[in-house]
C-alpha atoms as a PDB file:
ATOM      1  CA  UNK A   1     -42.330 -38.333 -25.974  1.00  0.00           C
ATOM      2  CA  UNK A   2     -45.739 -38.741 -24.164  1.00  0.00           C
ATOM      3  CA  UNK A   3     -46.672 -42.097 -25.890  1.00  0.00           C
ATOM      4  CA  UNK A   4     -44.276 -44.689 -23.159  1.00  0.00           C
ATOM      5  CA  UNK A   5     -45.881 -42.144 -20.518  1.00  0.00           C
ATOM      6  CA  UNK A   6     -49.448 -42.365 -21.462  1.00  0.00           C
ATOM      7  CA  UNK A   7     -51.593 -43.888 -18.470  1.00  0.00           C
ATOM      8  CA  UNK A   8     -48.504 -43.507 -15.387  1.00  0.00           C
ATOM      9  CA  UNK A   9     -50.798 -40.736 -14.117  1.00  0.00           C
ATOM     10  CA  UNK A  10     -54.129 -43.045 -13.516  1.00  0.00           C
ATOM     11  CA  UNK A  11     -51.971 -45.853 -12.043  1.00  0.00           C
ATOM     12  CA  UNK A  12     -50.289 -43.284  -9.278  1.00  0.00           C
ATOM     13  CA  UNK A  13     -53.874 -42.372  -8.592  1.00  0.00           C
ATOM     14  CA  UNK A  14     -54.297 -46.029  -8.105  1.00  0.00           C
ATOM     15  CA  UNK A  15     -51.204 -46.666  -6.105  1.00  0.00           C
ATOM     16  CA  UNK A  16     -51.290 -43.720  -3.960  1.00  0.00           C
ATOM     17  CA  UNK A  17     -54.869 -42.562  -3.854  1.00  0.00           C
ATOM     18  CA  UNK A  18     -58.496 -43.754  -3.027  1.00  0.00           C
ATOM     19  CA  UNK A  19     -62.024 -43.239  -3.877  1.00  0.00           C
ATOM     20  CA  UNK A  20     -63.146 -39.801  -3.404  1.00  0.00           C
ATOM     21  CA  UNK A  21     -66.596 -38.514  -3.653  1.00  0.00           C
ATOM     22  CA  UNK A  22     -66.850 -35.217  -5.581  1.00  0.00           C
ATOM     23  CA  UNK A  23     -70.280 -33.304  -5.505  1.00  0.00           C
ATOM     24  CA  UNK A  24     -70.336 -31.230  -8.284  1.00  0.00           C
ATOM     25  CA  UNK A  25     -72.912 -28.848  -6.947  1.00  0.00           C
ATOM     26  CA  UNK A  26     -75.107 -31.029  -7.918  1.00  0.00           C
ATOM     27  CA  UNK A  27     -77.545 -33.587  -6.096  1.00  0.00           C
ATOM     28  CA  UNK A  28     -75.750 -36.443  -8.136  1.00  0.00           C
ATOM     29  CA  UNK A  29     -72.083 -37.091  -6.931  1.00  0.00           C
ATOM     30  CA  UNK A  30     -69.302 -38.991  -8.397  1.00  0.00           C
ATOM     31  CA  UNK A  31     -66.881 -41.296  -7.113  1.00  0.00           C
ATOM     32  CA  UNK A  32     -63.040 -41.152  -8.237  1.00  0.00           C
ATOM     33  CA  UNK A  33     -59.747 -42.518  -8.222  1.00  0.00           C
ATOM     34  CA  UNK A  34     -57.253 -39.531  -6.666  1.00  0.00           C
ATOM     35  CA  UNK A  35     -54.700 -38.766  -4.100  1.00  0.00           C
ATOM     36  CA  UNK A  36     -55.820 -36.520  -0.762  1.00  0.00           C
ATOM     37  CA  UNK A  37     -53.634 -35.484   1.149  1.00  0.00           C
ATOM     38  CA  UNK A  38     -52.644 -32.943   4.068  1.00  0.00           C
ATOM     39  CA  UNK A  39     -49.371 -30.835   2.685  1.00  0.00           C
ATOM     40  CA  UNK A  40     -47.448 -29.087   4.617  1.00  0.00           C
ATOM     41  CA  UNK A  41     -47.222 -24.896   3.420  1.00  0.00           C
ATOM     42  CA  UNK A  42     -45.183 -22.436   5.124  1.00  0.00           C
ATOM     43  CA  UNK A  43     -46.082 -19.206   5.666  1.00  0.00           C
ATOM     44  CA  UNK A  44     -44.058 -15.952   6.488  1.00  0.00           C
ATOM     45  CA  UNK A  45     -45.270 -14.000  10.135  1.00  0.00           C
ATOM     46  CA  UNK A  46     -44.467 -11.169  10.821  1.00  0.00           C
ATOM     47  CA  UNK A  47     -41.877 -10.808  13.394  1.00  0.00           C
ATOM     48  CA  UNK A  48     -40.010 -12.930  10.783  1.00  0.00           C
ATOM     49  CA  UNK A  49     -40.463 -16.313  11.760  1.00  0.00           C
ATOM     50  CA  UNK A  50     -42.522 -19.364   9.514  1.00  0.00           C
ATOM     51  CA  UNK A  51     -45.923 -20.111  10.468  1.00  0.00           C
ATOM     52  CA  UNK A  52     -46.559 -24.012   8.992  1.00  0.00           C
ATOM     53  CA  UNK A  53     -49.941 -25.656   8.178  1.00  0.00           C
ATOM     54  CA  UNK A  54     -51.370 -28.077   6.564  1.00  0.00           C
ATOM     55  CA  UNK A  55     -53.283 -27.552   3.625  1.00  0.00           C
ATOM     56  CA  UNK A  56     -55.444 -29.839   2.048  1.00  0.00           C
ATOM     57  CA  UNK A  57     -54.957 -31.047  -1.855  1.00  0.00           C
ATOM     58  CA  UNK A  58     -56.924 -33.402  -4.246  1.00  0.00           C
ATOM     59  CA  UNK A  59     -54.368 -34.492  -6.908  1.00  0.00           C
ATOM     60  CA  UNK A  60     -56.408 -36.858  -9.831  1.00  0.00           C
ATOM     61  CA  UNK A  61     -56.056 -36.508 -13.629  1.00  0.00           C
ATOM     62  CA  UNK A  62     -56.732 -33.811 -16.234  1.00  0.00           C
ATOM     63  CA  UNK A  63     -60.298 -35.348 -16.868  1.00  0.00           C
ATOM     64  CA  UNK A  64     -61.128 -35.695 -13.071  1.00  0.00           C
ATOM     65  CA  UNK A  65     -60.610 -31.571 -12.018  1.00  0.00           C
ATOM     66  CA  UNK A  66     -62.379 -30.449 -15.909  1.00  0.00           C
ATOM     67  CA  UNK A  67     -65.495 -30.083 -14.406  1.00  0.00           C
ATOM     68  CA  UNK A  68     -64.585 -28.854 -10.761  1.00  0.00           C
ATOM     69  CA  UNK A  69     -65.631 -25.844 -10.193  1.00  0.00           C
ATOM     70  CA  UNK A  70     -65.482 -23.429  -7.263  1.00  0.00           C
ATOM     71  CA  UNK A  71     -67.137 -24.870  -4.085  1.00  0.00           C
ATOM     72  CA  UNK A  72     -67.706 -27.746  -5.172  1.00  0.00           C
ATOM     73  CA  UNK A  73     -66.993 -30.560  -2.433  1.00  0.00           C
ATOM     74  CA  UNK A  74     -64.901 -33.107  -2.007  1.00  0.00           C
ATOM     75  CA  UNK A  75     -65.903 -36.047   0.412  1.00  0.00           C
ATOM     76  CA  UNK A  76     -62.275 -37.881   0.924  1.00  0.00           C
ATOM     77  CA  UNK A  77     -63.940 -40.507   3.623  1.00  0.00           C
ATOM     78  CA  UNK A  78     -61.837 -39.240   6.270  1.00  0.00           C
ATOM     79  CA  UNK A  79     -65.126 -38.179   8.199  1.00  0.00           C
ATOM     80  CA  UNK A  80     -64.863 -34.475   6.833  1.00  0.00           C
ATOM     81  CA  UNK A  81     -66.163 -32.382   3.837  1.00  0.00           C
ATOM     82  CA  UNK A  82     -63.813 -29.987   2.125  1.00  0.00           C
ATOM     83  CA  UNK A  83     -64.339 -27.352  -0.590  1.00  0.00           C
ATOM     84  CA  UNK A  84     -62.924 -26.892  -3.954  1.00  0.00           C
ATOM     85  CA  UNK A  85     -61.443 -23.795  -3.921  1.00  0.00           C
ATOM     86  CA  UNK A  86     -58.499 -23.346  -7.030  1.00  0.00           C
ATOM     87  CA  UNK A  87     -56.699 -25.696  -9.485  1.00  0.00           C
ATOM     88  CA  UNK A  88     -52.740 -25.059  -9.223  1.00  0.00           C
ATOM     89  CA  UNK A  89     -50.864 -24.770 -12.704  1.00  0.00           C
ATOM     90  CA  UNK A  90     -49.203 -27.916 -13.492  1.00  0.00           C
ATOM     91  CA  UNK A  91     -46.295 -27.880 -16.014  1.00  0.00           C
ATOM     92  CA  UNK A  92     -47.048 -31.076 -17.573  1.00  0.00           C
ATOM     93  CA  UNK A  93     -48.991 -30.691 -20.838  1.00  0.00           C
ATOM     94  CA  UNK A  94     -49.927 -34.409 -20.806  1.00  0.00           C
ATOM     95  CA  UNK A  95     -54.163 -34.942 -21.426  1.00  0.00           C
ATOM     96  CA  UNK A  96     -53.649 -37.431 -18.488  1.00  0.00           C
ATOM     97  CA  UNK A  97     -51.154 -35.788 -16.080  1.00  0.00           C
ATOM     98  CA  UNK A  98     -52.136 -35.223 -12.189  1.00  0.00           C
ATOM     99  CA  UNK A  99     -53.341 -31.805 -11.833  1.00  0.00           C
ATOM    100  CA  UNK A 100     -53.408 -30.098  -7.962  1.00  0.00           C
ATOM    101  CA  UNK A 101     -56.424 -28.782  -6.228  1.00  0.00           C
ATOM    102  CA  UNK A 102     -55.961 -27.045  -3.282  1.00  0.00           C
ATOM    103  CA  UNK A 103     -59.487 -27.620  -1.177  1.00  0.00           C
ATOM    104  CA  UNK A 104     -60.303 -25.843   2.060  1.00  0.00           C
ATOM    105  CA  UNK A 105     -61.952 -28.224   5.146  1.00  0.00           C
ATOM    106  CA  UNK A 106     -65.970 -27.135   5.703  1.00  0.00           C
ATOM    107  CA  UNK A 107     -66.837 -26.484   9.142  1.00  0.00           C
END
């Protein structure tokens, strides 16, 4: 069932993303077609009421986040630097499907 599928997740990239730069803690860096974006997350407080922020995420294929690793950064050309910090599961076992990365902003 993946074969009419095949390629959708590069062309959402396209559609919806940019370049990004990705440094992968390396000197050389590597530019990419993926989505960045600010998501909103909600978090539980305390006295019982939702504390909401925005996290930052790197969505870009399969092939893209294989060699990501852990503080690695990400250069979206909005003027700041973030960090690679975890790859969320995805449930779609497509080679080319968009895989999640949540990133945290450098100071």
């Amino acid at each position: 069932m993946q074969g009419p599928f095949r390629g959708v997740a590069g062309a959402l990239a396209r559609a919806f993303g940019g370049t990004v730069t990705i440094h992968y803690g390396t000197p050389q860096a590597r530019d990419v077609t993926a989505i960045f974006r600010k998501v909103p997350f909600r978090t539980p407080a305390a006295d019982g009421a939702e504390i909401e922020s925005l996290v930052p995420t790197l969505r870009a294929s399969r092939e893209v986040m294989a060699d990501l690793a852990e503080g690695d950064l990400i250069d979206p050309k909005d003027g700041q630097i973030y960090k690679f910090l975890f790859e969320q599961e995805s449930s779609s076992p497509a080679s080319d499907a968009l895989i999640t990365a949540e990133l945290e902003e450098m100071p």
